[in-house]
N, C-alpha and C. Protein backbone atom coordinates (compact mmCIF):
# COMPACT_ATOMS: atom_id res chain seq x y z
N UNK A 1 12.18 -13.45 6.48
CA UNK A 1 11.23 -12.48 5.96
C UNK A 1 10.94 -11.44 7.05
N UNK A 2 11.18 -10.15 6.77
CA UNK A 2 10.64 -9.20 7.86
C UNK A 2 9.27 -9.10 7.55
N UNK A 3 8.75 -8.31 9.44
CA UNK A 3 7.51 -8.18 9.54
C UNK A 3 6.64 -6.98 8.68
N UNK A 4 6.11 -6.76 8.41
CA UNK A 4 5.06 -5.52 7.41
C UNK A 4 4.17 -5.54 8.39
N UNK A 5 4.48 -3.94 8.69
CA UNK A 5 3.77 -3.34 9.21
C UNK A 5 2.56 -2.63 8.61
N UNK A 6 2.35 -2.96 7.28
CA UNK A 6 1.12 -2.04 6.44
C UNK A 6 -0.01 -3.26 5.87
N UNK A 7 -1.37 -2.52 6.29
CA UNK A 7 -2.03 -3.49 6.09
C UNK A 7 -3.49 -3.31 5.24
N UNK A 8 -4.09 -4.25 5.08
CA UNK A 8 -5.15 -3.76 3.98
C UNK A 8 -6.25 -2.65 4.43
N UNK A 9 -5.82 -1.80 3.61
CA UNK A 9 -7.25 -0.54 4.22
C UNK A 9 -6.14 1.09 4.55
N UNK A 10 -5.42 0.28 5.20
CA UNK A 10 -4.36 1.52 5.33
C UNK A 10 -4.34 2.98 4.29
N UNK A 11 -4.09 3.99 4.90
CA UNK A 11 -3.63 4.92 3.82
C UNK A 11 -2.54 5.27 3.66
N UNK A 12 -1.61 5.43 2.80
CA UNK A 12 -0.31 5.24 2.67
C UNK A 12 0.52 6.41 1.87
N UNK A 13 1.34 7.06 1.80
CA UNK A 13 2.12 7.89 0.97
C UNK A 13 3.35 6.89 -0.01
N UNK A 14 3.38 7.41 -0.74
CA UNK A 14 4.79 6.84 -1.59
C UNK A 14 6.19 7.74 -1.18
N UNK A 15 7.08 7.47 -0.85
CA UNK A 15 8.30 8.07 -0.27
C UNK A 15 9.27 7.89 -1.12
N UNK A 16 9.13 6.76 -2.69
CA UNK A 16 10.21 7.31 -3.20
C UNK A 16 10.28 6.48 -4.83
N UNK A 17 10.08 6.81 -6.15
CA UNK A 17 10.29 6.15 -7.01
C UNK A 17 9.33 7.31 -7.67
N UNK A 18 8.97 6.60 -8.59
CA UNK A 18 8.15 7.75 -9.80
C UNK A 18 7.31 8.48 -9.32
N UNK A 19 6.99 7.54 -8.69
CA UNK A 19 4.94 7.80 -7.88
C UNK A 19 5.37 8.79 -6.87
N UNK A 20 6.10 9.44 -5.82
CA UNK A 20 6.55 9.90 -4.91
C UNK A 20 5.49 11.02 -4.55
N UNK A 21 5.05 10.99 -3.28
CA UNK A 21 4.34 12.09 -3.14
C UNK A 21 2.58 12.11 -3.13
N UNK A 22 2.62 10.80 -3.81
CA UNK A 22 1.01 9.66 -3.73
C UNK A 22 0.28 9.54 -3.21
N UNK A 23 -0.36 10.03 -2.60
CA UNK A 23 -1.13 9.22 -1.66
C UNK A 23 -2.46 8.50 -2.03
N UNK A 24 -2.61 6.83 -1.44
CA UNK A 24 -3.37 6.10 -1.92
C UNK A 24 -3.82 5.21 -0.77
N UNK A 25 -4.48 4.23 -0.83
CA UNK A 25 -5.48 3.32 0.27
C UNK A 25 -4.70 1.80 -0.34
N UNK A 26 -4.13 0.94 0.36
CA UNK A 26 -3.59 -0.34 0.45
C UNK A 26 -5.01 -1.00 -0.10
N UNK A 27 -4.54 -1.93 -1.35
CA UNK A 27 -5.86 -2.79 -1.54
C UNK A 27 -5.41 -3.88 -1.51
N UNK A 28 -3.87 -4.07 -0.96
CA UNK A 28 -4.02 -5.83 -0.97
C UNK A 28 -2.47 -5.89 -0.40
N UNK A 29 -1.94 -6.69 0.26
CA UNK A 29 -0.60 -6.94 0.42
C UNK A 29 0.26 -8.22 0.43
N UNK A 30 0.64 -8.08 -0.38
CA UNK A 30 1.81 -9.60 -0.96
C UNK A 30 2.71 -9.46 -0.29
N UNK A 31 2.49 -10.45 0.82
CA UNK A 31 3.34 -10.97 2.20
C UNK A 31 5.02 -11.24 1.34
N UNK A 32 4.23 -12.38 1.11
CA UNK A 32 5.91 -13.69 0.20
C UNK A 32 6.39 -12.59 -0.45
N UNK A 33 6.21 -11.49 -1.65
CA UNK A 33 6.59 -10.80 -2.19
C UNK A 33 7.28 -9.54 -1.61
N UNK A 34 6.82 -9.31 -0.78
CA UNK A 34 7.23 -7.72 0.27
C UNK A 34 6.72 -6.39 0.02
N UNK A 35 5.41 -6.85 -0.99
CA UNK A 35 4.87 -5.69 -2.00
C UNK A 35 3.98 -5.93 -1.50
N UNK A 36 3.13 -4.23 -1.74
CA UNK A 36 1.78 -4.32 -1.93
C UNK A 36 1.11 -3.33 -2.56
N UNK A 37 -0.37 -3.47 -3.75
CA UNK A 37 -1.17 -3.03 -4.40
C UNK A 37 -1.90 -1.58 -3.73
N UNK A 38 -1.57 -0.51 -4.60
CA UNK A 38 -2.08 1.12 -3.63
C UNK A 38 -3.30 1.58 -4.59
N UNK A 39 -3.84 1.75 -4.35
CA UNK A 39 -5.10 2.50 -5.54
C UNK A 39 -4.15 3.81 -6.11
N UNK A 40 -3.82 3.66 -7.21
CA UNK A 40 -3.75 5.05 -8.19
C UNK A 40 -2.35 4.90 -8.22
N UNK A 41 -1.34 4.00 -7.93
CA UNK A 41 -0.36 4.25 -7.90
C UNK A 41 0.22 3.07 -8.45
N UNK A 42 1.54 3.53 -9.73
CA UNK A 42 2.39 1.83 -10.42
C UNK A 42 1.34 1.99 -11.25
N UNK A 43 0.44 2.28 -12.35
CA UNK A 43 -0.51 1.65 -13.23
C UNK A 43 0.27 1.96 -14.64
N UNK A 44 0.04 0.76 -15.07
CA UNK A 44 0.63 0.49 -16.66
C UNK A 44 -0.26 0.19 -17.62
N UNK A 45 -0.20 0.33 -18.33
CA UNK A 45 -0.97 -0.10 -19.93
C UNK A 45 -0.45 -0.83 -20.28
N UNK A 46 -1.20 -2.33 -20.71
CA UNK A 46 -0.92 -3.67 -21.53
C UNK A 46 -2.19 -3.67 -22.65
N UNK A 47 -1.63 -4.34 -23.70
CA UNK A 47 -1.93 -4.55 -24.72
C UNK A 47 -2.23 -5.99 -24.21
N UNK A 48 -3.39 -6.43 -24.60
CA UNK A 48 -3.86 -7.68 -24.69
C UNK A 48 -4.63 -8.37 -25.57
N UNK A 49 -4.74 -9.74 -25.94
CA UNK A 49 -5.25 -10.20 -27.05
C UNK A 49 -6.49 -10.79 -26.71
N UNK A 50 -7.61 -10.80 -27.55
CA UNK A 50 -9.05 -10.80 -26.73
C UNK A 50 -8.89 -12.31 -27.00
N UNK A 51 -9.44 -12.19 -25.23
CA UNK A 51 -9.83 -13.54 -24.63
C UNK A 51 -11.59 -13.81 -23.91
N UNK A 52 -12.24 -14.56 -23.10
CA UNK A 52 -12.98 -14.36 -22.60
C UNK A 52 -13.54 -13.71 -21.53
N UNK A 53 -12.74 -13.06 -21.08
CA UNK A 53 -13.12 -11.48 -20.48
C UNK A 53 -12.95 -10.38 -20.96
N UNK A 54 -12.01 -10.32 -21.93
CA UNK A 54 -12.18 -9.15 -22.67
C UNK A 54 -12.24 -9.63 -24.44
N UNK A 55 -13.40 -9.86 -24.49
CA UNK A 55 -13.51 -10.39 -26.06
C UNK A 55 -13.06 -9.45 -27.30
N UNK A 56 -12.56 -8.59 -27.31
CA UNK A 56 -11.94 -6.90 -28.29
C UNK A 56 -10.69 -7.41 -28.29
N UNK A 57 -10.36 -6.98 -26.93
CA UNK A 57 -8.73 -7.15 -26.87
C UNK A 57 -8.77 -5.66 -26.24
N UNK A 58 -7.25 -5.17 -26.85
CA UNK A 58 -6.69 -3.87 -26.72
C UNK A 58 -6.09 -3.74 -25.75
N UNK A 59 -5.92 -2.23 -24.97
CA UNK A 59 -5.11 -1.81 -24.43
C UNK A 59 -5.47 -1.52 -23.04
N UNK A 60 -5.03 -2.25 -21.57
CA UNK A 60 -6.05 -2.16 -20.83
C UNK A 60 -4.97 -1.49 -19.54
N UNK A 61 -5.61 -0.82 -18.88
CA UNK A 61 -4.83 -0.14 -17.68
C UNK A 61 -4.72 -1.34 -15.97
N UNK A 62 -3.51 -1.22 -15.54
CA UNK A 62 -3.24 -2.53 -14.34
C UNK A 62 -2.67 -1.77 -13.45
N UNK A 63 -2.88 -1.95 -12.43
CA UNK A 63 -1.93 -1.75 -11.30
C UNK A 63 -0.69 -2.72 -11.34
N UNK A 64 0.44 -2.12 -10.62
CA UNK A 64 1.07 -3.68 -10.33
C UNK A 64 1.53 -2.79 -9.15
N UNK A 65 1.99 -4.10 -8.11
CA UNK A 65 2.76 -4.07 -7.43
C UNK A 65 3.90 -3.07 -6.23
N UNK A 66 4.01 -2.32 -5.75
CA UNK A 66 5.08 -1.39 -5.11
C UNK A 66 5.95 -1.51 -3.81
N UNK A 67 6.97 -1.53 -3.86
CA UNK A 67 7.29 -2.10 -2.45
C UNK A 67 7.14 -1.47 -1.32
N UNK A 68 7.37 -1.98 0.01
CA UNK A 68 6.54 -2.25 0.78
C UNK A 68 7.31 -0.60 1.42
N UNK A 69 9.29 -0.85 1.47
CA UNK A 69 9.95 -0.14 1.60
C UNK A 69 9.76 1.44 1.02
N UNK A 70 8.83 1.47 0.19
CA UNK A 70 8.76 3.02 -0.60
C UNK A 70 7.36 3.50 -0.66
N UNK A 71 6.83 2.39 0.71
CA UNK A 71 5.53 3.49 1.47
C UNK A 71 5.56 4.08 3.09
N UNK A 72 4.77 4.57 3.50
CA UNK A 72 4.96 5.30 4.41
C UNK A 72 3.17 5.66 5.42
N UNK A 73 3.31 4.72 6.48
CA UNK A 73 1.68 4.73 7.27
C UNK A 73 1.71 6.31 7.09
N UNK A 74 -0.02 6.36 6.56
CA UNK A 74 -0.36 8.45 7.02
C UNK A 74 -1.10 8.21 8.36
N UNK A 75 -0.97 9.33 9.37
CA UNK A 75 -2.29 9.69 10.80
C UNK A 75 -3.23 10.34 9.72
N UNK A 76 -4.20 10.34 10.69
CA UNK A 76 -5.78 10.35 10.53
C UNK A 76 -5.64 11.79 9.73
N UNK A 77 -4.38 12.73 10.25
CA UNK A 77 -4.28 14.34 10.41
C UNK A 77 -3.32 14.52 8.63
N UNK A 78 -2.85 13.51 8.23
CA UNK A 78 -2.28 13.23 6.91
C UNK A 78 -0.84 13.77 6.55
N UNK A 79 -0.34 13.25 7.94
CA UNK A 79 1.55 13.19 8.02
C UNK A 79 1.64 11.84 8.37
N UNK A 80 2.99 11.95 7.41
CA UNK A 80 3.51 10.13 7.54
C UNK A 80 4.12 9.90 8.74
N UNK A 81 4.06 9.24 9.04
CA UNK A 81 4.56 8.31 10.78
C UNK A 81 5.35 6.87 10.01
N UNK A 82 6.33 6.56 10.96
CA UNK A 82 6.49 5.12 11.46
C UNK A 82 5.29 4.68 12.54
N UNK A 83 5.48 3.32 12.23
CA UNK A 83 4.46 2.19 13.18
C UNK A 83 5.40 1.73 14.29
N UNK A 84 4.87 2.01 15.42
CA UNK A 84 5.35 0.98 16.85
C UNK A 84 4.26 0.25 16.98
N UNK A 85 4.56 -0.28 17.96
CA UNK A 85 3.53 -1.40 18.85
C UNK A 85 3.49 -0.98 19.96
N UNK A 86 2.24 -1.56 20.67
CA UNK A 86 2.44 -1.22 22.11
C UNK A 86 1.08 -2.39 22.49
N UNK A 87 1.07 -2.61 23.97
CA UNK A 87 0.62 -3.99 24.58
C UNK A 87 -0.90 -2.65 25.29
N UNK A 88 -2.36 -3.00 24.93
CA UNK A 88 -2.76 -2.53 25.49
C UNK A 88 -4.01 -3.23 26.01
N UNK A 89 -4.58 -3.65 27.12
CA UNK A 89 -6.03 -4.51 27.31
C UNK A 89 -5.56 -5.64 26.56
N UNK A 90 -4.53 -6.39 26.92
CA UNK A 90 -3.62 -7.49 26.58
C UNK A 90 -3.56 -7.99 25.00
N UNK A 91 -4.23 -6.86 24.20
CA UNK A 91 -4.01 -7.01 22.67
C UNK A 91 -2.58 -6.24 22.36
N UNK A 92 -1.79 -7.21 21.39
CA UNK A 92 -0.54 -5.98 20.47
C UNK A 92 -1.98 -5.25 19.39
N UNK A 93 -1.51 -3.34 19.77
CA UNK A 93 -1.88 -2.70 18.78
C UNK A 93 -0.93 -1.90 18.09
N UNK A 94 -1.26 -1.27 16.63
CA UNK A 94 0.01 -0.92 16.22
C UNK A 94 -0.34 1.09 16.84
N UNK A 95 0.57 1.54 16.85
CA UNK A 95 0.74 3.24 16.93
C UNK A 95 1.39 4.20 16.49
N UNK A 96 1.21 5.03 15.98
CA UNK A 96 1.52 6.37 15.40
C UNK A 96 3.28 6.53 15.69
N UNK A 97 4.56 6.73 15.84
CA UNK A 97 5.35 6.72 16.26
C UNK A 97 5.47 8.35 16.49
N UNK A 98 4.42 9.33 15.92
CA UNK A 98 4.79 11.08 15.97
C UNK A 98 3.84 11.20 16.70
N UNK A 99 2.37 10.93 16.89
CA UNK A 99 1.43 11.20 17.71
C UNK A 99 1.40 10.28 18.68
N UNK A 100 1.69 8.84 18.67
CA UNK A 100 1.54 7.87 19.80
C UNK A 100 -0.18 7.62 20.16
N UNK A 101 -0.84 7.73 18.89
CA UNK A 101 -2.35 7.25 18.59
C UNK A 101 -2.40 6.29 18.13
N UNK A 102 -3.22 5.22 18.84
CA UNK A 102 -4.03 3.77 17.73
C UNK A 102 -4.21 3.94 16.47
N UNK A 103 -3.53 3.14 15.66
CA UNK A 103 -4.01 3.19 14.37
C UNK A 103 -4.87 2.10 14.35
């Protein structure tokens, strides 16, 4: 399993599939899977049959899923970067790979 470098809270661009061009905030990341959940981005409409949370039923809006590969860390300044590492006050932190700033 490779490492993921994107993590919850992050702000993120989409770099390539429908959504392209996105930008959204990481709300969750599925390690085992290689995916992770973006606010506003992947949302589908399901039809569902009323149960006890939704006692009606109908037609309800979801996020799902996006991979991990077709996002992209934004700087603070809102251009996409790659993530390095670097050893600093003996913590690994991650960094900007265009500015070379703490994220």
């Amino acid at each position: 399993m490779k490492k993921i470098k994107i993590k919850k809270g992050d702000q993120v661009l989409v770099i390539a599939g429908v959504n392209k061009g996105v930008k959204g905030s990481v709300l969750k990341v599925l390690y085992n899977l290689n995916k992770a959940l973006v606010e506003g981005v992947n949302t589908v409409k399901r039809h569902t049959k009323p149960n006890s949370e939704n006692p009606k039923g109908g037609i309800i809006e979801k996020q799902l899923p996006i991979d991990i590969s077709n996002l992209s860390l934004m700087t603070k300044e809102g251009e996409n970067t790659r993530v390095g590492f670097k050893i600093e006050d003996g913590k690994k932190v991650r960094i900007s790979k265009k500015s070379k700033e703490i994220i």
